[in-house]
Every structure is written in structure tokens, then in C-alpha cells.
N, C-alpha and C. Protein backbone atom coordinates (compact mmCIF):
# COMPACT_ATOMS: atom_id res chain seq x y z
N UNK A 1 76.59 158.99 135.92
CA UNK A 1 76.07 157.67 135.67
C UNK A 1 75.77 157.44 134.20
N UNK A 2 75.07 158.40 133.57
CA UNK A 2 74.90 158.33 132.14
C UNK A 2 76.21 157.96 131.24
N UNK A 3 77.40 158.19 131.68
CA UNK A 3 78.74 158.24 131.40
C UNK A 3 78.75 156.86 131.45
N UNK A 4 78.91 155.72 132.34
CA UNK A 4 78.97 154.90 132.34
C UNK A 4 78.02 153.93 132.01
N UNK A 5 76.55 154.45 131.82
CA UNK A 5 75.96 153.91 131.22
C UNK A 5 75.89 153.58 129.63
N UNK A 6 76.25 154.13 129.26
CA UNK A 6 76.79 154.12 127.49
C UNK A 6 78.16 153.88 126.83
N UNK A 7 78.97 154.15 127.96
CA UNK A 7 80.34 152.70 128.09
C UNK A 7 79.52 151.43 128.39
N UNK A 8 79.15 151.03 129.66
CA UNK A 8 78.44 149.62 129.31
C UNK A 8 77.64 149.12 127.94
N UNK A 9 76.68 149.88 127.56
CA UNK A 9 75.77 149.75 125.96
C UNK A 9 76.94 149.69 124.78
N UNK A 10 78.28 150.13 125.15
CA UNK A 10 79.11 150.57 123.97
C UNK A 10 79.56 149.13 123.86
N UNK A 11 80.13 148.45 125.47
CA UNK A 11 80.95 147.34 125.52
C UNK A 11 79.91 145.73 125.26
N UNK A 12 78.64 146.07 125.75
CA UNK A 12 77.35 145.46 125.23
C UNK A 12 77.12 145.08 123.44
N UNK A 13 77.52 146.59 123.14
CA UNK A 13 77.03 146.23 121.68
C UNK A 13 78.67 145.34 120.56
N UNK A 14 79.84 146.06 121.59
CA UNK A 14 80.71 145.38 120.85
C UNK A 14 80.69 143.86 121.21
N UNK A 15 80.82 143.25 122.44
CA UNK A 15 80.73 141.94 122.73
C UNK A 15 79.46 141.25 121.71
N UNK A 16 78.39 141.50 121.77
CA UNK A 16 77.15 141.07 120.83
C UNK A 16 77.53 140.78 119.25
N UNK A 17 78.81 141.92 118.99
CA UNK A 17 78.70 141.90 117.70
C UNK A 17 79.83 140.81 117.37
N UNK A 18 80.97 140.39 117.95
CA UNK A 18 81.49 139.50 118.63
C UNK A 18 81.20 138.08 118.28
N UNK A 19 79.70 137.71 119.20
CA UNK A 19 80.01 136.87 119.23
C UNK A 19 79.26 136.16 118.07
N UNK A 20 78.16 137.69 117.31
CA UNK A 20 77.65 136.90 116.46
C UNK A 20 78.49 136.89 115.08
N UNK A 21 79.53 137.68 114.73
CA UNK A 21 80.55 136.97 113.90
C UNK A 21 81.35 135.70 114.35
N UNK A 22 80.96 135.38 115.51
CA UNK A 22 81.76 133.92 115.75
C UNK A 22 80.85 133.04 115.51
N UNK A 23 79.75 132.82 115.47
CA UNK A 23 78.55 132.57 114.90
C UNK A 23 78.41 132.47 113.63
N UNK A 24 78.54 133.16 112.82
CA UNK A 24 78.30 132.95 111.39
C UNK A 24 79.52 132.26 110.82
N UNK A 25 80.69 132.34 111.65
CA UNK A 25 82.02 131.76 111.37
C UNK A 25 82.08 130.14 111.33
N UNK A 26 81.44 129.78 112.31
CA UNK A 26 80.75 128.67 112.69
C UNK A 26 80.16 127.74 111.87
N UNK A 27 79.26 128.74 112.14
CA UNK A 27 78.09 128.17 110.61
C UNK A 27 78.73 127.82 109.20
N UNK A 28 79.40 128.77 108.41
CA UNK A 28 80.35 128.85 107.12
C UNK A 28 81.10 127.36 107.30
N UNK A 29 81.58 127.04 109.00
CA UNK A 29 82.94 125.95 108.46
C UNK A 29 82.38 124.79 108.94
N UNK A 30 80.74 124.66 109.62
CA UNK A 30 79.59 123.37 109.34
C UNK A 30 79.21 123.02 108.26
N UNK A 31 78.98 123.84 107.46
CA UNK A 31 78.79 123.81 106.21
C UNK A 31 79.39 123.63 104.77
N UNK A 32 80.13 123.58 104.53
CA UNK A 32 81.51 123.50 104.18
C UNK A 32 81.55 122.03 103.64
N UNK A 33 81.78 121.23 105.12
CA UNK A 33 82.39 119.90 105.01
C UNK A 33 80.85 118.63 103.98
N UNK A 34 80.04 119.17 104.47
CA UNK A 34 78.44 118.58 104.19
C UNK A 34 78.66 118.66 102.59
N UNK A 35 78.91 120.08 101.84
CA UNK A 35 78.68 119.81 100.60
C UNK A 35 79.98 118.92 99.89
N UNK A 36 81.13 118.87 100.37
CA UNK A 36 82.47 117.71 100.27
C UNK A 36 81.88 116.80 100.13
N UNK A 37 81.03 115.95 101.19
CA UNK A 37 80.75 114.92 101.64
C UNK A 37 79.88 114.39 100.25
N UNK A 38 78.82 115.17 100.12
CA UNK A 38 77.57 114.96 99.12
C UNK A 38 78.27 114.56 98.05
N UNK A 39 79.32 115.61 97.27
CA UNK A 39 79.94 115.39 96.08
C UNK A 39 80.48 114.20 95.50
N UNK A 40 80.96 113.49 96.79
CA UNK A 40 82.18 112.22 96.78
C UNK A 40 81.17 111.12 97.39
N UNK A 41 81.35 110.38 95.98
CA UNK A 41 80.73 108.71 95.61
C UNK A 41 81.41 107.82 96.95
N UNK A 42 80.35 107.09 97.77
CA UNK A 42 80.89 106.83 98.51
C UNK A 42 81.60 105.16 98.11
N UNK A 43 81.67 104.80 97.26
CA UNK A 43 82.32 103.81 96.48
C UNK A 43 83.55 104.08 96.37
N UNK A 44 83.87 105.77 95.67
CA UNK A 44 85.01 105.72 95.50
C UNK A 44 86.17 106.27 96.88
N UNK A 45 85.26 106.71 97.94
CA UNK A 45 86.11 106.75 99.36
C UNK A 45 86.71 105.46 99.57
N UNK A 46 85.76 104.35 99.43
CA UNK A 46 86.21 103.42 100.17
C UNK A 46 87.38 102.63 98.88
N UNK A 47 87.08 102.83 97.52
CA UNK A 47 88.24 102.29 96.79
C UNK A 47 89.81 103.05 97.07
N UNK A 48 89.60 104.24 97.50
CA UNK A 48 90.69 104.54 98.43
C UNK A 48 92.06 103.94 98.64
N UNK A 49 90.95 103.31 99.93
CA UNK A 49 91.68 102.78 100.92
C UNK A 49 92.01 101.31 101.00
N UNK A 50 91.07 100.55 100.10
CA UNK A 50 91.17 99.30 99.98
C UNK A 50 92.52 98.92 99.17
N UNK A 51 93.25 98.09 99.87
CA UNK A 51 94.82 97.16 99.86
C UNK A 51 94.38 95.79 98.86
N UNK A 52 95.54 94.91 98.66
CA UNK A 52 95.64 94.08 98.07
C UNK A 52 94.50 93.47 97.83
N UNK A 53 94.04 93.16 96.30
CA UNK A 53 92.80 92.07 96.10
C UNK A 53 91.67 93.01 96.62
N UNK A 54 91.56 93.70 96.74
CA UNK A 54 89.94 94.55 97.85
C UNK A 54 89.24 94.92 96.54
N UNK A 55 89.65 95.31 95.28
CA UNK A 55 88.78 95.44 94.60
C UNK A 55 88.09 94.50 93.85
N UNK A 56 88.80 93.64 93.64
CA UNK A 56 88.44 92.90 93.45
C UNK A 56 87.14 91.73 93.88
N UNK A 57 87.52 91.50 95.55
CA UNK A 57 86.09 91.46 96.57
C UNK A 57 85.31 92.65 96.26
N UNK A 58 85.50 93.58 96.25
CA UNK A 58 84.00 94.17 96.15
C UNK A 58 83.78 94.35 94.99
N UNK A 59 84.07 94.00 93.84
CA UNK A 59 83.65 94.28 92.22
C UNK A 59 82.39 92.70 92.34
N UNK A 60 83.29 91.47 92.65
CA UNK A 60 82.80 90.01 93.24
C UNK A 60 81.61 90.01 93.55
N UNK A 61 81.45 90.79 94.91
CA UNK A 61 80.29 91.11 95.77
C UNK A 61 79.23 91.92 94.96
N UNK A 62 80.00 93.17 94.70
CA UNK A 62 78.76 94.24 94.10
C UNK A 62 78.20 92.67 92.78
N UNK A 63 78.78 92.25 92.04
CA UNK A 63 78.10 91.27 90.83
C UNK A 63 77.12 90.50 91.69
N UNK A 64 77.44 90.08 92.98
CA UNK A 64 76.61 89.07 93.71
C UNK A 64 75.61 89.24 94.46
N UNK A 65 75.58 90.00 94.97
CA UNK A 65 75.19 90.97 95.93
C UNK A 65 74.62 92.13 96.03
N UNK A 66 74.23 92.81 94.59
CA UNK A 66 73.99 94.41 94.30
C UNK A 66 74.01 95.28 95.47
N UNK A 67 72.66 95.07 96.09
CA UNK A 67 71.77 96.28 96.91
C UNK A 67 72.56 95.70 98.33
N UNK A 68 72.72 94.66 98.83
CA UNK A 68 73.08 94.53 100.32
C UNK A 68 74.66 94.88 99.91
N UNK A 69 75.80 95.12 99.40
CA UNK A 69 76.85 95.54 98.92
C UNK A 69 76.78 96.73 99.14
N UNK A 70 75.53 97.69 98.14
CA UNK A 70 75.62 99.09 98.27
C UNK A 70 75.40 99.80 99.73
N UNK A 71 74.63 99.14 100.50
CA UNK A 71 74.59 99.21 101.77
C UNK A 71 75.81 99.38 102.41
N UNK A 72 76.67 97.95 102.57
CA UNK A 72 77.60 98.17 103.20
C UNK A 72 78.78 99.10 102.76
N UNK A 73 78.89 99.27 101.59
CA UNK A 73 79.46 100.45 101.17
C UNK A 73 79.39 101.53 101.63
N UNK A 74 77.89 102.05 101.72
CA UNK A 74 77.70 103.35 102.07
C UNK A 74 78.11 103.32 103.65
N UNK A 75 77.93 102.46 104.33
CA UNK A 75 78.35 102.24 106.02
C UNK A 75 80.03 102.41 106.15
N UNK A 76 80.53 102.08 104.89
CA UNK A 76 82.27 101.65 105.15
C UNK A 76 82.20 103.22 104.87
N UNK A 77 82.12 103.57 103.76
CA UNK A 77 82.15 105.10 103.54
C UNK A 77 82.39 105.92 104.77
N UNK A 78 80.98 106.43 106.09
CA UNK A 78 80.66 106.57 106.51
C UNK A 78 81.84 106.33 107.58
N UNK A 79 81.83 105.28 107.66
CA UNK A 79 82.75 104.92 108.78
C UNK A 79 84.76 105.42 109.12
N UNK A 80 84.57 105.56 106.94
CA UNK A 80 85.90 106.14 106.98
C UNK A 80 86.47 107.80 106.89
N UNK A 81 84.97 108.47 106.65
CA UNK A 81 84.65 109.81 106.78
C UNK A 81 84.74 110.16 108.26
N UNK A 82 84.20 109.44 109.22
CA UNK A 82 84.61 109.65 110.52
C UNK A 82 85.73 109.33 111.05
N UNK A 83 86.37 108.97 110.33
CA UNK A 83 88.14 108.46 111.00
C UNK A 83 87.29 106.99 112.10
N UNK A 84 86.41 106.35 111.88
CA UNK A 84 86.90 105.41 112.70
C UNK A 84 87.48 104.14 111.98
N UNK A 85 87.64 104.19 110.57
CA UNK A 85 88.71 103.28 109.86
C UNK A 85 89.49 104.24 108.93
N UNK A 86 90.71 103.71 109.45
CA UNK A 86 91.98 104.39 109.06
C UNK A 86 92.84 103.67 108.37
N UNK A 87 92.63 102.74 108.19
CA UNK A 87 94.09 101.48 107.61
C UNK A 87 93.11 101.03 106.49
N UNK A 88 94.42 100.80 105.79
CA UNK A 88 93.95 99.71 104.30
C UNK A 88 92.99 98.43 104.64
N UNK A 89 92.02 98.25 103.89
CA UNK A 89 91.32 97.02 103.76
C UNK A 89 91.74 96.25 102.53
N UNK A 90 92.24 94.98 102.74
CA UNK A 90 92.52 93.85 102.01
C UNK A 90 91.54 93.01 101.58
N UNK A 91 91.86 92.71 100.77
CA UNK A 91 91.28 91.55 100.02
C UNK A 91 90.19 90.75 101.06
N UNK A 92 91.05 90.00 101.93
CA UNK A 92 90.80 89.21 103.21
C UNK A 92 89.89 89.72 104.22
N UNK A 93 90.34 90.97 104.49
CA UNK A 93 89.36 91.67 105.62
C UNK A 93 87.99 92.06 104.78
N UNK A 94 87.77 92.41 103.88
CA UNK A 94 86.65 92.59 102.78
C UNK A 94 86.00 91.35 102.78
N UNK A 95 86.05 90.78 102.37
CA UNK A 95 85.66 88.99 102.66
C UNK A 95 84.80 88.61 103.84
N UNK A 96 86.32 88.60 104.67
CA UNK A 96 85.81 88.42 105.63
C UNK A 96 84.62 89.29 106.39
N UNK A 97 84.51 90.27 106.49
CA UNK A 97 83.07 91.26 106.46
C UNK A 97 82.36 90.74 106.30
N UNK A 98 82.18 90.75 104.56
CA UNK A 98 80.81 90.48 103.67
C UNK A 98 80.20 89.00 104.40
N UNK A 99 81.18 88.02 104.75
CA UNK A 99 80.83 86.58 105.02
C UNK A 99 80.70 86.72 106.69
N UNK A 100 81.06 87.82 107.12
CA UNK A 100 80.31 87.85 108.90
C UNK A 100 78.54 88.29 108.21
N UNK A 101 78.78 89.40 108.01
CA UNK A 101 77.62 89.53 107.73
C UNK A 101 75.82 88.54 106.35
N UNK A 102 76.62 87.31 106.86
CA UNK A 102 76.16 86.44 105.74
C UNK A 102 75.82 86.21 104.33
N UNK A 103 77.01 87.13 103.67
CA UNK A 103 76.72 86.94 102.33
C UNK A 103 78.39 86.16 102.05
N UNK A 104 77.88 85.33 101.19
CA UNK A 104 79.38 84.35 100.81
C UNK A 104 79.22 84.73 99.14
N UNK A 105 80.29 85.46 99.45
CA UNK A 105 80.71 85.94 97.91
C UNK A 105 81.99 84.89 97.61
N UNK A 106 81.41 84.53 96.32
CA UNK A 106 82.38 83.68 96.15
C UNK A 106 83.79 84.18 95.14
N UNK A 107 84.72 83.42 95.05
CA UNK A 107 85.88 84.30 94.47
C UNK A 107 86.32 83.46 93.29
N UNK A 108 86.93 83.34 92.55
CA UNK A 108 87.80 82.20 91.50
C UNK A 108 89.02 81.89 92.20
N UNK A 109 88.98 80.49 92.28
CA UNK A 109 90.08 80.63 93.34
C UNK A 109 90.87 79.28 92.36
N UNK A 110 92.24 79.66 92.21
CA UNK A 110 93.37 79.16 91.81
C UNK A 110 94.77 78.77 92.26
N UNK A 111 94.74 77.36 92.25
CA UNK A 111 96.57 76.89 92.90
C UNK A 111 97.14 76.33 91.50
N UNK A 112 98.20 77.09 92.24
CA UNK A 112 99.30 76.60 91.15
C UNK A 112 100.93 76.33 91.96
N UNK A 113 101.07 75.41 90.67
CA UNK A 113 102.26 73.93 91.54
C UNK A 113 103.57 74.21 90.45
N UNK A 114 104.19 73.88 91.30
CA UNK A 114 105.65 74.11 90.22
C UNK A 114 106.01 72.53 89.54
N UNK A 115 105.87 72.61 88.14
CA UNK A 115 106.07 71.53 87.17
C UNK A 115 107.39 71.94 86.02
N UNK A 116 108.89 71.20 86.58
CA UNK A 116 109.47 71.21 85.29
C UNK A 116 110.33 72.59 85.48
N UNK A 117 110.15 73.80 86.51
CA UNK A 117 110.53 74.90 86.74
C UNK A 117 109.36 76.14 86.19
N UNK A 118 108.49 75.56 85.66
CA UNK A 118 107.43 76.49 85.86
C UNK A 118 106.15 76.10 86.90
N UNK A 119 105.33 77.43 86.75
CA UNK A 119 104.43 77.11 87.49
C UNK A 119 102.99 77.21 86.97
N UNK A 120 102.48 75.64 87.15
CA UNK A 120 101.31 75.61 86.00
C UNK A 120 99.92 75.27 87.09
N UNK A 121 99.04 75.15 86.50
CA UNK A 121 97.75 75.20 87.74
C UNK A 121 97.38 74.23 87.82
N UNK A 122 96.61 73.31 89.10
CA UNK A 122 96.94 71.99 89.59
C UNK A 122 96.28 71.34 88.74
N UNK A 123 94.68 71.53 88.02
CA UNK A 123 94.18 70.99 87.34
C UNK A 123 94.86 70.68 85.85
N UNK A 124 95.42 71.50 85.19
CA UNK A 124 96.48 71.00 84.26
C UNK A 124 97.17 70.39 84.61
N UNK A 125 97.88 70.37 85.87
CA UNK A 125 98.87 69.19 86.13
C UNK A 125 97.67 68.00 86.22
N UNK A 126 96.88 67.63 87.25
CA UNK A 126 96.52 66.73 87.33
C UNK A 126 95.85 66.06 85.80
N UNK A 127 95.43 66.96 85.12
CA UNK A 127 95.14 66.16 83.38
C UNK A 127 96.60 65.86 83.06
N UNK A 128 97.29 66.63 82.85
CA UNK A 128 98.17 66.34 81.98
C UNK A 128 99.06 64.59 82.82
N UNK A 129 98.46 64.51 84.08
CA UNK A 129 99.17 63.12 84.94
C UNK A 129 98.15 61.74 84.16
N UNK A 130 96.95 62.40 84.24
CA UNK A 130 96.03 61.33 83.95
C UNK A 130 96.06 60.86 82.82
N UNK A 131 96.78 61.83 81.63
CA UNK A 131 96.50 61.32 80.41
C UNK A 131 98.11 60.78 79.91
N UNK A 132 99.07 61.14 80.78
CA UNK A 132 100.41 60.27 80.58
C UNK A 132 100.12 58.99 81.56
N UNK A 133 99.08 58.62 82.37
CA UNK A 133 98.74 57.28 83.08
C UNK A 133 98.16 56.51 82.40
N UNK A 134 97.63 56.90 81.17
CA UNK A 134 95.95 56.07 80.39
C UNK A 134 97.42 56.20 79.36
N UNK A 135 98.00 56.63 78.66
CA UNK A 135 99.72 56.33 77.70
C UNK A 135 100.73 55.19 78.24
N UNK A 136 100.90 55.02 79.50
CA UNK A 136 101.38 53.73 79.99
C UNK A 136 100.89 52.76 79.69
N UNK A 137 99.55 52.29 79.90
CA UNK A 137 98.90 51.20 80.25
C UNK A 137 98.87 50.60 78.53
């Protein structure tokens, strides 16, 4: 019996030792990802990923908006560290966010019209109409 009692203690102490190197293995690759995370500005995760015009909305916003901006930043961050946003954010979808969540960031917003074979911006066209109308008269 003693025989098999110290095969069991033998197979005891190897399993134990086992599982607490799977354990510390564990631990090492929890740890790991946390100090990644800390290092990386969560501004610049999300400039990333942001598509057409997006920096622009949030350069817009952060001027308008400081502290409720940095907020949602740190949430988009967050959100894209977990894989639950995976696709480019645009211009539009950025926007549109900030203005669900009631901040109306406003943008410079510009049309432009084709005059002559170029393309000039409506308010120059419309002066340059008004002041060849006041030249007629």
C-alpha cells in the first residue's frame, strides 16, 4: 500500500504543479493586454478608424465641445478595443452621434455651382449676379 501511496502523492504533486504553471500562464497573458491598453491615447485608436471627413468632425467637436467630446471618445475607444466597432466611421456617422447625443457641432458648410466650366461657390456666384444686375439698370 505504501507503494501506491507515494505513486498517488507523486501523481498529486505533479498534477498541482501543472496546474499552477497554467495559472501563472494565465495571469502573464491578463496582463499583458492592460498595459497595451494604458499606453495607447484613446484619441488616437479611434483616429484609426475614422473614414472620410471624421477628422475633421471630431477636431469641430473637440473645439466645441471639449470635455463632453473627450467622453465620448474615451467610450468610442472602448468600444473599438472590444471589437464591438469594427468598420470605418465617416464624417456623417460622427455627426450624426455627436447630434443624437445632443450636441450640434456645427461644420463650414460649402456649395459650389459650375459657372463658365469652373466651379465657383454659390455666394460668389450670387454677388457676382447681383452686381452685373445693379450694371444693367
Amino acid at each position: 500500500m505504501s507503494e501506491e501511496d507515494s505513486e498517488l502523492e507523486r501523481l498529486k504533486a505533479k498534477r498541482l504543479a501543472e496546474m499552477q504553471k497554467n495559472i501563472s500562464t494565465k495571469q502573464e497573458i491578463e496582463n499583458k493586454p492592460t498595459k497595451e491598453t494604458v499606453s495607447e491615447n484613446p484619441r488616437d485608436s479611434l483616429i484609426k478608424i475614422l473614414g472620410f471627413r471624421g477628422l475633421e468632425v471630431l477636431e469641430n467637436a473637440e473645439s466645441q465641445f471639449p470635455n463632453e467630446t473627450k467622453m465620448i471618445v474615451n467610450k468610442l475607444s472602448e468600444l473599438i478595443k472590444t471589437g464591438e466597432i469594427n468598420e470605418s466611421i465617416d464624417g456623417g456617422k460622427l455627426l450624426t452621434l455627436f447630434r443624437s447625443v445632443g450636441l450640434n457641432v456645427r461644420m463650414e458648410t460649402k456649395i459650389n455651382v459650375e459657372q463658365d466650366g469652373k466651379f465657383v461657390s454659390l455666394s460668389d456666384k450670387l454677388s457676382n449676379q447681383s452686381s452685373n444686375d445693379g450694371d444693367e439698370e
